[in-house]
Protein backbone atom coordinates (compact mmCIF):
# COMPACT_ATOMS: atom_id res chain seq x y z
CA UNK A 1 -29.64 52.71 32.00
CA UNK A 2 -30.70 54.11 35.05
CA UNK A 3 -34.17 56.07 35.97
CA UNK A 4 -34.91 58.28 39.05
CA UNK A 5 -36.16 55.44 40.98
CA UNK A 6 -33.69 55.34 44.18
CA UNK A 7 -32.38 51.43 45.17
CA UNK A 8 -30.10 52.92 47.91
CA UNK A 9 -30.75 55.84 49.95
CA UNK A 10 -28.95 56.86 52.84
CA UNK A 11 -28.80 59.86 55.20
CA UNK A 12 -26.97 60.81 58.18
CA UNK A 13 -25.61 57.17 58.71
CA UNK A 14 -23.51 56.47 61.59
CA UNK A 15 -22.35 53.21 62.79
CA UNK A 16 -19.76 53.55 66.11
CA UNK A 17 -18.94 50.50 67.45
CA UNK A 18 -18.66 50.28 71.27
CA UNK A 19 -14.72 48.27 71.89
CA UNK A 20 -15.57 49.05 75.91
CA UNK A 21 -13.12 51.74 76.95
CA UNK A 22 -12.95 52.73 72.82
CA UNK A 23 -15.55 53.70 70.16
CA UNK A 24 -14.76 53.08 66.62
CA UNK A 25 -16.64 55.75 64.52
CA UNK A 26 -16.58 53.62 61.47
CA UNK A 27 -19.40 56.46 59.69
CA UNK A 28 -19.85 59.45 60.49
CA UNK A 29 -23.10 60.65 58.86
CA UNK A 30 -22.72 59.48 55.16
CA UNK A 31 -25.33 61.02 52.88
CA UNK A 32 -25.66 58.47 49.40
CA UNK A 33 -28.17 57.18 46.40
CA UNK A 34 -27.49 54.96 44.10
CA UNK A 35 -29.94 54.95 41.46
CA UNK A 36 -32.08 51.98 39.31
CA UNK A 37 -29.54 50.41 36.66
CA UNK A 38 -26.46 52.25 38.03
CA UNK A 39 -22.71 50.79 38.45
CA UNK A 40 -21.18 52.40 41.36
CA UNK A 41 -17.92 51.37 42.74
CA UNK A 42 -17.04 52.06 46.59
CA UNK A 43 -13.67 52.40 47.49
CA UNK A 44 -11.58 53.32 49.93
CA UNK A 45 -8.73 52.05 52.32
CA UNK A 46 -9.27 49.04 54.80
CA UNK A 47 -10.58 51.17 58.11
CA UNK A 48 -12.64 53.84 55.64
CA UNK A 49 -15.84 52.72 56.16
CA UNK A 50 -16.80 51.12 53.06
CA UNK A 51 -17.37 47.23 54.59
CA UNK A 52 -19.37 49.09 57.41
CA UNK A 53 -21.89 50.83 54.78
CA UNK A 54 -21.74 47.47 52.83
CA UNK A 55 -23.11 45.15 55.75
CA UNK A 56 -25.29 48.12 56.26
CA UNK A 57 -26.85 48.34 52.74
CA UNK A 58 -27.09 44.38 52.79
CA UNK A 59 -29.45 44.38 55.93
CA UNK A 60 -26.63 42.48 57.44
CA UNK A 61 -25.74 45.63 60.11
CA UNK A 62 -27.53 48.19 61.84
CA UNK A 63 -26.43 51.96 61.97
CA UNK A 64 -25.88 53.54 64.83
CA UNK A 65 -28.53 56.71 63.74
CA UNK A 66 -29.71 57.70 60.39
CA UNK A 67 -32.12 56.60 57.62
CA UNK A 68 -31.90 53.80 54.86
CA UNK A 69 -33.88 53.16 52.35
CA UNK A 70 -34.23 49.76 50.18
CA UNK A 71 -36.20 50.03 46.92
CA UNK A 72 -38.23 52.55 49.23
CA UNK A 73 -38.64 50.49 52.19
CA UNK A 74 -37.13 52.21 55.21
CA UNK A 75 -35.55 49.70 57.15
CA UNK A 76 -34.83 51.69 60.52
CA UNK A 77 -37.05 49.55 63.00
CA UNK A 78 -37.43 45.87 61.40
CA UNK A 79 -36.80 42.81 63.45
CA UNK A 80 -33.61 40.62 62.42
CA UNK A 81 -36.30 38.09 60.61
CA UNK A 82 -38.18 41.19 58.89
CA UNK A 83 -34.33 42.08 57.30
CA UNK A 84 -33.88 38.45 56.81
CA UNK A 85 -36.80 38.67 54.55
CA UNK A 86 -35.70 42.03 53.16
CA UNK A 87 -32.30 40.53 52.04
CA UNK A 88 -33.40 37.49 50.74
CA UNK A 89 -36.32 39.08 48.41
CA UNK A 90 -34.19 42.51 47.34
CA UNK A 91 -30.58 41.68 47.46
CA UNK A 92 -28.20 39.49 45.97
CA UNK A 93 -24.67 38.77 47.15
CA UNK A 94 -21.58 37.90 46.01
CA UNK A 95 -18.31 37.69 48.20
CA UNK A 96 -14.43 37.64 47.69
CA UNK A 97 -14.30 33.95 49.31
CA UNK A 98 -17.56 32.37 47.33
CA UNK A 99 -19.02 30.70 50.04
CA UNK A 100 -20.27 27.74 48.43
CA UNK A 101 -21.00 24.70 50.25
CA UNK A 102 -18.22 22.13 49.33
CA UNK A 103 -20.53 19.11 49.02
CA UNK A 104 -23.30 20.29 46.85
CA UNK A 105 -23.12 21.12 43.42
CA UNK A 106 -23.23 24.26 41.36
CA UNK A 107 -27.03 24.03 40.75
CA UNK A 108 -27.42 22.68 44.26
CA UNK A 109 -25.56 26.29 45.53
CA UNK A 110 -27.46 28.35 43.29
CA UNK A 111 -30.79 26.91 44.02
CA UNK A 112 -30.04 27.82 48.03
CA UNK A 113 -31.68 31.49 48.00
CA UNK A 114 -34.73 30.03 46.40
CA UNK A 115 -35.34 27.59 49.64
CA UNK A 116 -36.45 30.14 51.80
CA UNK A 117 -39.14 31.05 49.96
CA UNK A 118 -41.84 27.94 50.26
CA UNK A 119 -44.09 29.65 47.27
CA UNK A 120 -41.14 28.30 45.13
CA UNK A 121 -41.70 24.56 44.00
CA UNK A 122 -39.03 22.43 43.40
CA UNK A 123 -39.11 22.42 39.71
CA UNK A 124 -39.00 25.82 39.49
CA UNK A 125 -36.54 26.69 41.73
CA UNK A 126 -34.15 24.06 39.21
CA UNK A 127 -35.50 26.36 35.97
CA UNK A 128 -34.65 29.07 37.94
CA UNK A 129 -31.37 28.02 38.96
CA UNK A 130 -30.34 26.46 35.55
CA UNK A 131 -31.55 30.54 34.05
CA UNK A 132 -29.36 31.86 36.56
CA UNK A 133 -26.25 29.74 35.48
CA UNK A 134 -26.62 30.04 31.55
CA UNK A 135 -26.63 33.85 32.52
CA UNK A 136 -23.25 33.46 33.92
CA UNK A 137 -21.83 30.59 31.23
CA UNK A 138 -22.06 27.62 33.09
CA UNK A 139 -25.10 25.42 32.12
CA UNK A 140 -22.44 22.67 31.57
CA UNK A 141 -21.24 22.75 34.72
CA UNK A 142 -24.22 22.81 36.63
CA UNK A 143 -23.21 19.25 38.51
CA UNK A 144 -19.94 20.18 39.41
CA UNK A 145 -18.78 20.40 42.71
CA UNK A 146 -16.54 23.72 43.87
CA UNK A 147 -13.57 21.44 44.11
CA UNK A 148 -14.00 20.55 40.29
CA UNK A 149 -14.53 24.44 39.22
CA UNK A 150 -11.55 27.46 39.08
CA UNK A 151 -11.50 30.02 41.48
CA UNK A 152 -13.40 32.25 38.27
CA UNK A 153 -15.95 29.34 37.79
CA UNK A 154 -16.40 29.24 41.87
CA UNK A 155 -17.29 32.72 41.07
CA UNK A 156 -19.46 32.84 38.26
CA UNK A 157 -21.80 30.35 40.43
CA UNK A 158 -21.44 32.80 43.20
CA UNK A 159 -22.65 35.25 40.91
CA UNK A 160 -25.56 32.95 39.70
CA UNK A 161 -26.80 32.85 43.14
CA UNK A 162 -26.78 36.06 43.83
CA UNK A 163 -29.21 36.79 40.84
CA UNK A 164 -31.74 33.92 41.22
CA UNK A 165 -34.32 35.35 43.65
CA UNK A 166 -34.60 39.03 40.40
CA UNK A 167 -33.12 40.79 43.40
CA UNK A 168 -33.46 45.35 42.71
CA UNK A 169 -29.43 45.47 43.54
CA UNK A 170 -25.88 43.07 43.89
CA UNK A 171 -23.82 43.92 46.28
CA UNK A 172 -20.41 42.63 45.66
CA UNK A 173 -17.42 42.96 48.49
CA UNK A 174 -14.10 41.92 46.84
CA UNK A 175 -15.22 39.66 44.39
CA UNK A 176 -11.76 39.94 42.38
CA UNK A 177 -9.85 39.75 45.86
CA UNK A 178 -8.88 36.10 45.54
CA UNK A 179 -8.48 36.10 41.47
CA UNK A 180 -5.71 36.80 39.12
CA UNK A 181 -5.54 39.53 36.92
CA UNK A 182 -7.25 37.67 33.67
CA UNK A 183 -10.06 36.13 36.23
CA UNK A 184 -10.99 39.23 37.33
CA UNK A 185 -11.24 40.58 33.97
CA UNK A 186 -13.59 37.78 33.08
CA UNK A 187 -15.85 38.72 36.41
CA UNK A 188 -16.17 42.40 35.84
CA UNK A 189 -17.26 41.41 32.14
CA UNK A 190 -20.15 39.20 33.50
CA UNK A 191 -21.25 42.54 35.60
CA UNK A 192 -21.06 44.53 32.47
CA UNK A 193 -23.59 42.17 31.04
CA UNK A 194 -25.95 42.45 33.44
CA UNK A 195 -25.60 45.79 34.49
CA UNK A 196 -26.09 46.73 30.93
CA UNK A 197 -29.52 44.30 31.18
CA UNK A 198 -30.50 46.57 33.79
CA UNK A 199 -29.03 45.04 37.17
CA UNK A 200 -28.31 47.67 39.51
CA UNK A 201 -24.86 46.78 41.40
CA UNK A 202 -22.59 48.25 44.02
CA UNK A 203 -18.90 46.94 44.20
CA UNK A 204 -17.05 47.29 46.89
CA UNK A 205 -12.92 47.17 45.97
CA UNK A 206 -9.53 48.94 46.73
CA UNK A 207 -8.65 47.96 43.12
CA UNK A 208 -8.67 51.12 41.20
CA UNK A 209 -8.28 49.19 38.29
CA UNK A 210 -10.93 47.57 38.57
CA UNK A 211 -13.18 50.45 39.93
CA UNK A 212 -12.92 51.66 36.07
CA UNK A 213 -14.99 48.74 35.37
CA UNK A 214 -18.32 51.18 37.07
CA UNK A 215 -19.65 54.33 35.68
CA UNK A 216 -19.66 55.85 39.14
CA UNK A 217 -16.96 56.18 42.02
CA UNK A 218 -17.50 56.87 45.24
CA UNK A 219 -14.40 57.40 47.85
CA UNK A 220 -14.13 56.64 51.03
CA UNK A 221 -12.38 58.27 54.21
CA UNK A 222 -12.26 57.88 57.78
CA UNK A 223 -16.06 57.35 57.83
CA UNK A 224 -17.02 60.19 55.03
CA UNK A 225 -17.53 60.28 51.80
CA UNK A 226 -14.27 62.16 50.50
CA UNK A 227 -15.74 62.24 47.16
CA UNK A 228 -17.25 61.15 43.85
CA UNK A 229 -16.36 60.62 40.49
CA UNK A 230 -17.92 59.97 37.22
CA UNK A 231 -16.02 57.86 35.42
CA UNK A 232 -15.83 59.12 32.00
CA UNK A 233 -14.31 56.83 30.35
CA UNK A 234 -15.54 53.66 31.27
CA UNK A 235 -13.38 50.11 30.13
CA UNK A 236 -14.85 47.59 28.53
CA UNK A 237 -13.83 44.05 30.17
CA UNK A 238 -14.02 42.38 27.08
CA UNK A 239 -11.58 44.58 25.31
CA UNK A 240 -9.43 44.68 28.18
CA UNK A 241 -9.61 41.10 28.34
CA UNK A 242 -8.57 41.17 24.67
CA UNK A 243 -5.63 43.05 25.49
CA UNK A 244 -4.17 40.70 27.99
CA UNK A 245 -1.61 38.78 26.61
CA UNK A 246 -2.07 34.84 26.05
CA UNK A 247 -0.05 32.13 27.98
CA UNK A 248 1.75 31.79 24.18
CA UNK A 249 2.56 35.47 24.19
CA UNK A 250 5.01 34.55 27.35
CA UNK A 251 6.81 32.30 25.40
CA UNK A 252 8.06 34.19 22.61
């Protein structure tokens, strides 16, 4: 359920990137909130801006002009550590391709936010790390290296890392990019969950299937906001999921 506290805030934001005898205006003064608790998709076509805004909102980019505001904190003039901080305390992330390390195990990659902050003892960052992964359905797993898990599992861990450090918003680019159709499903039902636990979250997809997933659309267009929808009627992943037919179902 979201309140009136803002986790996003942007106005006027403009990012042109200089390509020497070209500049790319990939936003051109985008005015946007999302509030505490929401579900907000942002779509658009590759080249409409949304990637840009998403580095942007995940202190990963700087705007070209314009204001943004994390959880309150304008972060307009910090230093790259000062948004390394930022990130790490207020955001979690999860990406189309996973990035796990390949040698270390699920626990191991889930654990990996919680090693930049040295108040965190060992043992706790393990509780925390083992909370993170029941969230997401895979205590069992927890020793298992990427090359053992599915591309959904590899996910699900992604997923658990991005909410170990209590972060106020997950931003996720893509993260059904790489999965089938039943995968995905499964995904957007673990966001469900938490969003209805109170997680804000901000997806990034060209999926409009799976933009139904969020209770808010927001469409994107050479740079602008071309406009936003409620979505009234949102679907339930685990009734869609339901719906799918089974590997049997193929056979008869």
């Amino acid at each position: 359920m979201s309140s009136n506290k803002k986790i996003i805030s942007v106005r006027g934001l403009t990012k042109i990137y200089d390509m020497g005898e070209v500049k790319v205006h990939a936003l051109r003064g985008v005015d946007m909130d999302i509030q505490n608790g929401e579900f907000t998709a942002i779509m658009g076509h590759s080249g409409s801006g949304k990637s840009t805004l998403m580095n942007i909102m995940g202190c990963l980019d700087v705007p070209t002009s314009g204001e943004y505001y994390l959880d309150g904190v304008n972060v307009k003039d910090m230093t790259k550590d000062q948004l390394a901080r930022l990130r790490n305390q207020k955001i979690g992330f999860v990406f189309q391709t996973f990035n796990l390390l390949a040698r270390t195990s699920a626990l191991e990659n889930v654990e990996l936010p919680l090693l930049y902050n040295p108040g965190i003892k060992a043992k706790e960052r393990k509780e925390k790390a083992m909370h993170a992964l029941e969230m997401v359905g895979l205590a069992d797993w927890r020793h298992h290296l990427p090359n053992q898990l599915s591309g959904g599992e590899q996910q699900r861990v992604a997923i658990a890392r991005s909410l170990v450090n209590d972060p106020v918003i997950i931003l996720a680019d893509e993260p059904s990019g790489n999965l089938d159709t039943r995968t995905s499903f499964e995904v957007m039902e673990i966001f469900q969950q938490l969003n209805s636990n109170g997680i804000t979250i901000a997806l990034v997809t060209h999926e409009a299937d799976i933009s139904l997933f969020a209770s808010r659309n927001v469409i994107f267009r050479d740079g602008r906001i071309n406009r936003e929808v409620k979505v009234e009627n949102v679907k339930n992943a685990r009734l869609e999921l339901e719906a799918l037919p089974t590997d049997e179902d193929n056979y008869l």
